[in-house]
Structure formats: structure tokens, C-alpha cells
N, C-alpha and C. Protein backbone atom coordinates (compact mmCIF):
# COMPACT_ATOMS: atom_id res chain seq x y z
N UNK A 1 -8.78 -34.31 3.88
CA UNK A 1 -9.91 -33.81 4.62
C UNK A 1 -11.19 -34.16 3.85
N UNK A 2 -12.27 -34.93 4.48
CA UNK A 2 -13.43 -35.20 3.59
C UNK A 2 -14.13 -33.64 3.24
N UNK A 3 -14.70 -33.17 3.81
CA UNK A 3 -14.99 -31.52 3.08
C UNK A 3 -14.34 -30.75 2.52
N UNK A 4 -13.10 -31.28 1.60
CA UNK A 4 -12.34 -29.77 1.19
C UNK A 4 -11.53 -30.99 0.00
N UNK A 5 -11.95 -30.98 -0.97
CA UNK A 5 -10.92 -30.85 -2.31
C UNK A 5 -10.24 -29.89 -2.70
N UNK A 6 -8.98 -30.04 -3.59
CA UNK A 6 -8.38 -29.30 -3.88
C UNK A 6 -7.64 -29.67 -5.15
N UNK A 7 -7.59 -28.89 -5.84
CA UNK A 7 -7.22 -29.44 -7.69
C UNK A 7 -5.79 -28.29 -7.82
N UNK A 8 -4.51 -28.58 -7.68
CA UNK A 8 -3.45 -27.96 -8.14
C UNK A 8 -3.25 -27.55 -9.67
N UNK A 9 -3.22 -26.72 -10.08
CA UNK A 9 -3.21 -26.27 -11.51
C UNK A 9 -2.29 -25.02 -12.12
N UNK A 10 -2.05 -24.43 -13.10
CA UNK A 10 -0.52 -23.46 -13.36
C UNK A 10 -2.02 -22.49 -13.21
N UNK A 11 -1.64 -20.99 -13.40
CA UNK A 11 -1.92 -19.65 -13.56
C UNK A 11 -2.21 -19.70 -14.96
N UNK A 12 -1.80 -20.52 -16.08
CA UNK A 12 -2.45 -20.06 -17.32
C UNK A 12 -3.18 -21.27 -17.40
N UNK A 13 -4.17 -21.96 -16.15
CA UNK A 13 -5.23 -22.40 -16.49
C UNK A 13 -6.54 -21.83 -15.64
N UNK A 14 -5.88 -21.07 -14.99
CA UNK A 14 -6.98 -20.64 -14.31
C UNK A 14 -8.23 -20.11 -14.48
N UNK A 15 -8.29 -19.34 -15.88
CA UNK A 15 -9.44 -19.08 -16.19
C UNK A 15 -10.45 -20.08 -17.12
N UNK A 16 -10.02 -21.09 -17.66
CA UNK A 16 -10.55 -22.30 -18.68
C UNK A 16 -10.50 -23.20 -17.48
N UNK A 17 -10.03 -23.47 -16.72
CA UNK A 17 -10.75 -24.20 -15.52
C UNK A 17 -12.34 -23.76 -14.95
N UNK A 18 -12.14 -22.47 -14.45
CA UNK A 18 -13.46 -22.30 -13.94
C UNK A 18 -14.43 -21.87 -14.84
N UNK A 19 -13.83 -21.68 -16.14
CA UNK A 19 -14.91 -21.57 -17.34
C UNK A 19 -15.46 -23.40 -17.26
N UNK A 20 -14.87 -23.83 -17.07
CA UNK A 20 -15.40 -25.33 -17.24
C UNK A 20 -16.29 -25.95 -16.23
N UNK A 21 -16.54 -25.43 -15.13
CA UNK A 21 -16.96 -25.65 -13.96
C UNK A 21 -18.40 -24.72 -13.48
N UNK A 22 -17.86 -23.50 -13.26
CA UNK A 22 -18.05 -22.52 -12.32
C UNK A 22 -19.87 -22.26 -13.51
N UNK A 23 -20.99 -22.46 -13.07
CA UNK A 23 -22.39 -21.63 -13.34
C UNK A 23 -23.00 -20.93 -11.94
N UNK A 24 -23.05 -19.23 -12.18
CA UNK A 24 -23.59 -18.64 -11.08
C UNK A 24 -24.69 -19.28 -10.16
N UNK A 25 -25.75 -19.74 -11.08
CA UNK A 25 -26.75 -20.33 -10.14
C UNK A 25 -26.30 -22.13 -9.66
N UNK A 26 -25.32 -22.79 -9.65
CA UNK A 26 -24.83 -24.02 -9.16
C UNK A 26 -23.65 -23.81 -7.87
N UNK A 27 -22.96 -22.86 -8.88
CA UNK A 27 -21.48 -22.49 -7.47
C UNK A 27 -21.38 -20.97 -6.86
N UNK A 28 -21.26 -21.72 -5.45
CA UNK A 28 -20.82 -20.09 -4.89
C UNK A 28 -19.07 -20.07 -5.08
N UNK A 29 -19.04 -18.48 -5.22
CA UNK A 29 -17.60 -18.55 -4.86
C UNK A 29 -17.38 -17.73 -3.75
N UNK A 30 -16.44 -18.54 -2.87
CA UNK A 30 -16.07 -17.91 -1.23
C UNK A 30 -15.12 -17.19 -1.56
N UNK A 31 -14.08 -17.39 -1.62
CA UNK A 31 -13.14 -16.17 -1.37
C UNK A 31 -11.52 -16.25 -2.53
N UNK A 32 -10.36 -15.78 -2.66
CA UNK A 32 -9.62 -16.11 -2.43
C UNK A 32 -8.40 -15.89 -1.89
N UNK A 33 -7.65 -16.67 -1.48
CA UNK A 33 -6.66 -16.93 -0.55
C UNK A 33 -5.05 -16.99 -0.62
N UNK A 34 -4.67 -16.24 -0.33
CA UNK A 34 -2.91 -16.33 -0.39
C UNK A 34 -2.04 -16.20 0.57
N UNK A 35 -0.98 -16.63 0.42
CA UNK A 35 0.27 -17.14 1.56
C UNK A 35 1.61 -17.11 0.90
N UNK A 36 2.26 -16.31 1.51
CA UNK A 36 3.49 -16.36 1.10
C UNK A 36 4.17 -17.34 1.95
N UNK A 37 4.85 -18.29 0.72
CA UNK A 37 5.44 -19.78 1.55
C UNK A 37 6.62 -19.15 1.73
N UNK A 38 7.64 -18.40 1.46
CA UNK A 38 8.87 -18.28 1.59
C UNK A 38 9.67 -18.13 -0.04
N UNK A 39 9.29 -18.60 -0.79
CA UNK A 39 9.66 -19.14 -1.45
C UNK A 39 8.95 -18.71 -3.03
N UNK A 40 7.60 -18.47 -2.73
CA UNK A 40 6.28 -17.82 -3.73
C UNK A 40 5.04 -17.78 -3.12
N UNK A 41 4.47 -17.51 -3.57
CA UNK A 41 3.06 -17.19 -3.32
C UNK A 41 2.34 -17.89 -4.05
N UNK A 42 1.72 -18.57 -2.94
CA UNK A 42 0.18 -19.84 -2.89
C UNK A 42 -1.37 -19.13 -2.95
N UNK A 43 -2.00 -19.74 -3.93
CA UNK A 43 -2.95 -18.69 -4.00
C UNK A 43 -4.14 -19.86 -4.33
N UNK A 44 -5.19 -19.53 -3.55
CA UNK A 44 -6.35 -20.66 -3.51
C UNK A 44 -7.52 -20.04 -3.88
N UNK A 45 -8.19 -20.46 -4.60
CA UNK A 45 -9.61 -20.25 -5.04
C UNK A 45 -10.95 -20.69 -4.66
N UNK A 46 -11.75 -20.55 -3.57
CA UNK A 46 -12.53 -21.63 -3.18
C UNK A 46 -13.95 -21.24 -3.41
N UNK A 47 -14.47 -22.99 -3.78
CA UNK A 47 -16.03 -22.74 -4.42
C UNK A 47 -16.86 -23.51 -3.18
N UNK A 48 -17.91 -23.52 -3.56
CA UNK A 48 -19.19 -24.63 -3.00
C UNK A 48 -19.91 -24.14 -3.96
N UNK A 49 -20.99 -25.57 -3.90
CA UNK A 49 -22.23 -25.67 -4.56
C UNK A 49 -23.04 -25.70 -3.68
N UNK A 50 -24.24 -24.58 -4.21
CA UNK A 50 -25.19 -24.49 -3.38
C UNK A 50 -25.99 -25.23 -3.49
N UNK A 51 -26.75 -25.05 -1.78
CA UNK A 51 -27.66 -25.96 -1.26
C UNK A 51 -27.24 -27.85 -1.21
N UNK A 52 -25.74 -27.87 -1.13
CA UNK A 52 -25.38 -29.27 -1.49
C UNK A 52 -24.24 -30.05 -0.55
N UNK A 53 -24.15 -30.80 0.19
CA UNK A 53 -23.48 -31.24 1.45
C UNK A 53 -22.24 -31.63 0.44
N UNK A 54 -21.54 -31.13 -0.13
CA UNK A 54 -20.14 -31.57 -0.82
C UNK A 54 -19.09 -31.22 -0.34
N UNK A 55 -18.14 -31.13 -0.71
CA UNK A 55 -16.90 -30.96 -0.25
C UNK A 55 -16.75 -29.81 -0.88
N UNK A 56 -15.88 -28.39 -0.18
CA UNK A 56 -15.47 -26.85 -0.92
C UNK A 56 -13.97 -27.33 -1.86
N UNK A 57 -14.78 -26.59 -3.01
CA UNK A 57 -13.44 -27.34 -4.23
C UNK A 57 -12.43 -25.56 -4.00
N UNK A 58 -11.52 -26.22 -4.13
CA UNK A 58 -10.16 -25.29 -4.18
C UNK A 58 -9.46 -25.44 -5.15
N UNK A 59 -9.27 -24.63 -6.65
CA UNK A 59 -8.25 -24.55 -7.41
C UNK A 59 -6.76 -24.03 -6.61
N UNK A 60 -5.89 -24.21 -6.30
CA UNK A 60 -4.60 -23.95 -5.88
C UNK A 60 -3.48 -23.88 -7.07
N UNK A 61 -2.74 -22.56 -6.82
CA UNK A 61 -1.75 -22.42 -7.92
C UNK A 61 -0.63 -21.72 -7.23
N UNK A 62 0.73 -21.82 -7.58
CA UNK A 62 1.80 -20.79 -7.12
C UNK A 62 2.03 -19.98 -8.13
N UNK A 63 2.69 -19.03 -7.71
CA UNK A 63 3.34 -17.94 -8.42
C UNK A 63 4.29 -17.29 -8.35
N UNK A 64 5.30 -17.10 -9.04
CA UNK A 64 6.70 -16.04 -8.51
C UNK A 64 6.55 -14.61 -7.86
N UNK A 65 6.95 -14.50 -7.25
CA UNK A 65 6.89 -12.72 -6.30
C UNK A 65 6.20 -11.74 -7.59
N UNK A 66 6.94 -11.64 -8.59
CA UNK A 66 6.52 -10.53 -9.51
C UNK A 66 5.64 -11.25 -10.67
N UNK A 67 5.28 -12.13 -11.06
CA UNK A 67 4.34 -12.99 -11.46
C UNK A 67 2.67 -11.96 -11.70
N UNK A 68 2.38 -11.85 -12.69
CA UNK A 68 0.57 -11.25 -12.62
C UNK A 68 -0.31 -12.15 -12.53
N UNK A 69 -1.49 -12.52 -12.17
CA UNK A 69 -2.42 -13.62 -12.06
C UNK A 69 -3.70 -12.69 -13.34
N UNK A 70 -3.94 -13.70 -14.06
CA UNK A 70 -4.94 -13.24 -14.31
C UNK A 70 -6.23 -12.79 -13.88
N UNK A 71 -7.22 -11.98 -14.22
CA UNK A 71 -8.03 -11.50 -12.95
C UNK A 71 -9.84 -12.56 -13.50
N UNK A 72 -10.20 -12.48 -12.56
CA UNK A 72 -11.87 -13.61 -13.06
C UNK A 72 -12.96 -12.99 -13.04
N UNK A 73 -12.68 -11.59 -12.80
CA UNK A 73 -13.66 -10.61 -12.38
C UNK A 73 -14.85 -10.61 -13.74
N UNK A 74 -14.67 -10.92 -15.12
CA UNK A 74 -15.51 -11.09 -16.18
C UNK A 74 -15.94 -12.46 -15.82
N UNK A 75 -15.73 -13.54 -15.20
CA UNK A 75 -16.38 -14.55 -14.90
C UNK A 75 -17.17 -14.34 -14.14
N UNK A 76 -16.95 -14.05 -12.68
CA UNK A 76 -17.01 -14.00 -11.97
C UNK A 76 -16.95 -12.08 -10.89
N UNK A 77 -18.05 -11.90 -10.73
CA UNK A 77 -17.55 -10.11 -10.28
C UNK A 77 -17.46 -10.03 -9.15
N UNK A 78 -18.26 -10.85 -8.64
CA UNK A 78 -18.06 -10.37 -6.69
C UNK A 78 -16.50 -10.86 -6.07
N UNK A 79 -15.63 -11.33 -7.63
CA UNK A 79 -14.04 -11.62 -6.93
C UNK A 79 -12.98 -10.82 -6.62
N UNK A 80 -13.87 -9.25 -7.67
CA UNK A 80 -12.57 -8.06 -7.42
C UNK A 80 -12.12 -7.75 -6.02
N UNK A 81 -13.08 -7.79 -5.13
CA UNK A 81 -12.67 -7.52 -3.48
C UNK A 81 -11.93 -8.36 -3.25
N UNK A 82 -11.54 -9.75 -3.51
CA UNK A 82 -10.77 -10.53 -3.14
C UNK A 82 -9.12 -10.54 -3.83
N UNK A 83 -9.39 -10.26 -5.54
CA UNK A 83 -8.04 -9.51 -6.22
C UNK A 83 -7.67 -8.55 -5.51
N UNK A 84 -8.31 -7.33 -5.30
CA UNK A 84 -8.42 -6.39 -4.62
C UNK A 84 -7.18 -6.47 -3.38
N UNK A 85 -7.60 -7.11 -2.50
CA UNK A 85 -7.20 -7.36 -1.17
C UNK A 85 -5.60 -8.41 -1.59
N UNK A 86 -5.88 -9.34 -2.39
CA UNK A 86 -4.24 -9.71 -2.79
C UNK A 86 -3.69 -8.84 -2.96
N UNK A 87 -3.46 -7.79 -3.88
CA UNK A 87 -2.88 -6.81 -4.27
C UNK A 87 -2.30 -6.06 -3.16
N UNK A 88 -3.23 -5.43 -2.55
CA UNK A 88 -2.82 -4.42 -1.12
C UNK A 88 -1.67 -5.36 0.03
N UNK A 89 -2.40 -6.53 0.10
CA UNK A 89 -1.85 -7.33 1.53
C UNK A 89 -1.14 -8.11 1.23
N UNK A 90 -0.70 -8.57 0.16
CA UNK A 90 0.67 -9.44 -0.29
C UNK A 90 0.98 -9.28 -1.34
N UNK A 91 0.72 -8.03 -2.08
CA UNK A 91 1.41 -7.34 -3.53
C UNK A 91 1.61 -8.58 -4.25
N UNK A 92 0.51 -9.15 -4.81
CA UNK A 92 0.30 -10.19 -5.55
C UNK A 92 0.05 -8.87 -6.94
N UNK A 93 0.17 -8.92 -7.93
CA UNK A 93 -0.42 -8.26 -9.26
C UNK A 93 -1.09 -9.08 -9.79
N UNK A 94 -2.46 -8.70 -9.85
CA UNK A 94 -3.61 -9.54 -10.78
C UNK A 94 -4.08 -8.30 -11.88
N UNK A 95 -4.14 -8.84 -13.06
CA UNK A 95 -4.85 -8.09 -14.08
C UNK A 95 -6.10 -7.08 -13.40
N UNK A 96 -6.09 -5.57 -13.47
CA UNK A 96 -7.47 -4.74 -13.60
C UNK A 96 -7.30 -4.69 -12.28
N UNK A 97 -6.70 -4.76 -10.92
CA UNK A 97 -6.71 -4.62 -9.57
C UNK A 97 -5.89 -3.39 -9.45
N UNK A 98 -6.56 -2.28 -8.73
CA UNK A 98 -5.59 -1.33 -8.31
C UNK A 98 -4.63 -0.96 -7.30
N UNK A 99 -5.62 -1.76 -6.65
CA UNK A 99 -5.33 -1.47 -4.85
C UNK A 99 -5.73 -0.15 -4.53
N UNK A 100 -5.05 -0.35 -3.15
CA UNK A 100 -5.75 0.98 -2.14
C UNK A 100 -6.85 0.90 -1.63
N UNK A 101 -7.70 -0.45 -1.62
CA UNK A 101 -8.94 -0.33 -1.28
C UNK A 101 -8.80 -0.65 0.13
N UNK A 102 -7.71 -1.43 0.66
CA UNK A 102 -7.90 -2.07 1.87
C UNK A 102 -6.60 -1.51 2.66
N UNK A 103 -5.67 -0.46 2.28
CA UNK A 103 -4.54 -0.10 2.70
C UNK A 103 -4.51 1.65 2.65
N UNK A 104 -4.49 2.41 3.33
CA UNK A 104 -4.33 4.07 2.56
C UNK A 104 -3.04 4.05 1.70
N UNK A 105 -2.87 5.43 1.16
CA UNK A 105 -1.76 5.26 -0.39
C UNK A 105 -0.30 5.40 1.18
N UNK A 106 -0.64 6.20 1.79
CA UNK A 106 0.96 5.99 2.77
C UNK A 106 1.59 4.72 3.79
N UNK A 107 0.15 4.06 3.41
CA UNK A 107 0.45 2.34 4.16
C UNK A 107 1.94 1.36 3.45
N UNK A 108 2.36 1.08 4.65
CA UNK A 108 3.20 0.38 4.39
C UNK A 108 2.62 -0.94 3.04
N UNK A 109 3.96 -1.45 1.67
CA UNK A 109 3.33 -2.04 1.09
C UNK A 109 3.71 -3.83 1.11
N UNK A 110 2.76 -4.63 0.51
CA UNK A 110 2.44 -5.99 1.10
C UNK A 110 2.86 -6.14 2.40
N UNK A 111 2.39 -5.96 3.37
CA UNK A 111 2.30 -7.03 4.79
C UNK A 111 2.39 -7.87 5.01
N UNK A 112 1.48 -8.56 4.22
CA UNK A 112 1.39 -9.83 4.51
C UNK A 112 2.39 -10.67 3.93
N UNK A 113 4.03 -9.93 3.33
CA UNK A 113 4.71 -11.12 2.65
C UNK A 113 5.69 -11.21 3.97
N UNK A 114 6.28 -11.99 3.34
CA UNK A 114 7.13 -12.90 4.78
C UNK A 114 8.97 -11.85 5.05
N UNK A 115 8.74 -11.29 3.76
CA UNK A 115 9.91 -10.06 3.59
C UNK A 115 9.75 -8.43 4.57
N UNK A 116 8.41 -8.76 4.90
CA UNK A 116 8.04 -7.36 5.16
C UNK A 116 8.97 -6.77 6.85
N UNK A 117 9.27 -5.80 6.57
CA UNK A 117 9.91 -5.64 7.78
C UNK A 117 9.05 -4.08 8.14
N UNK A 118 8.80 -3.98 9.37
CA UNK A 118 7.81 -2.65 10.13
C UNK A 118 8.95 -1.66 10.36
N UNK A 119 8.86 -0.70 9.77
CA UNK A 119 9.49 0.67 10.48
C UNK A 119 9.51 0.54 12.04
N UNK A 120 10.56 1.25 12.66
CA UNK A 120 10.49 0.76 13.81
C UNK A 120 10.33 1.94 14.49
N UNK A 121 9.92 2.61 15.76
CA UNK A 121 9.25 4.02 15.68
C UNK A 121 10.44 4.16 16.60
């Protein structure tokens, strides 16, 4: 896709990557992103540079079901809502994330994994 790079990398580079990259006033960071393939959990990181017609860079990494991600929130702070929301909606464990922000404590837990099965009323 011409607008969308993407750089595959392990979980123990994730933070010396975007230490290498990432200055508040050059990159935004959008969001990030996870999917349970079946198999583990795909987890995407996505930037842009502002004010700049480039392509949105995506660090991409997998991880095992019980796997912790480190968290970027000292890099980076406006990412806890996004740790945050892994945690609750596909019980990803990232360092310093509590959950509960996006689920009540009697909500069914990860949804969003591909295991999840709904009580049936």
C-alpha cells in the first residue's frame, strides 16, 4: 500500500525502536491495534508525521496469549488509553495497565479474542 509502511519487529524492541524515531513535535501517534490471529496476538503501533504527505509507519509485533508487552506510556502518554483498551478487549497484559476502563469489573473478560464464547441467556 503506498500510504502505510510497516516495520515487523520482536516485543523486546519495542521501546528502543521508537526511542529512535518517535520526537513529540515531528510524530503523531494514532493508536494501537490488536487482533487475535488464532494463533497469537498481532499488535500494531501506528505513527504519522505531522503536517507531512508520508506514508503512516506501523511497528507490528506478535505475542503469545500470556505474553506482557511492555508499556510506552513514559515515551509516549496519550498511549495508556490505547494499553488500556488492549487489556480490557483482548486481555493483552502490558506493563502499568489496569483495565476496567473500557469494560465494568462484571463484564465478560477479553472479547475480542477469538476463544471468547458469550453466556448464553
Amino acid at each position: 500500500m503506498k500510504n502505510f509502511q510497516e516495520e515487523k519487529i520482536t516485543p523486546d524492541q519495542l521501546r528502543e525502536k521508537i526511542k529512535s524515531f518517535y520526537k513529540e513535535d515531528e510524530w503523531h501517534f494514532i493508536t494501537i491495534n490488536g487482533t487475535d490471529t488464532g494463533k497469537s496476538i498481532e499488535v500494531k503501533y501506528f505513527f504519522a508525521k505531522y503536517g507531512k504527505k508520508e506514508p503512516v509507519y506501523a511497528l507490528s509485533l506478535e505475542i503469545d496469549y500470556d505474553q506482557t508487552l511492555p508499556s510506552i506510556t513514559d515515551l509516549i502518554p496519550s498511549a495508556w488509553i490505547a494499553e488500556e483498551e488492549l487489556y480490557d478487549l483482548l486481555g493483552v497484559k502490558v506493563e502499568k495497565a489496569k483495565g476496567g476502563i473500557f469494560l465494568e469489573p462484571d463484564s465478560p473478560k477479553a472479547p475480542l479474542r477469538k476463544s471468547f464464547q458469550p453466556k448464553e441467556k
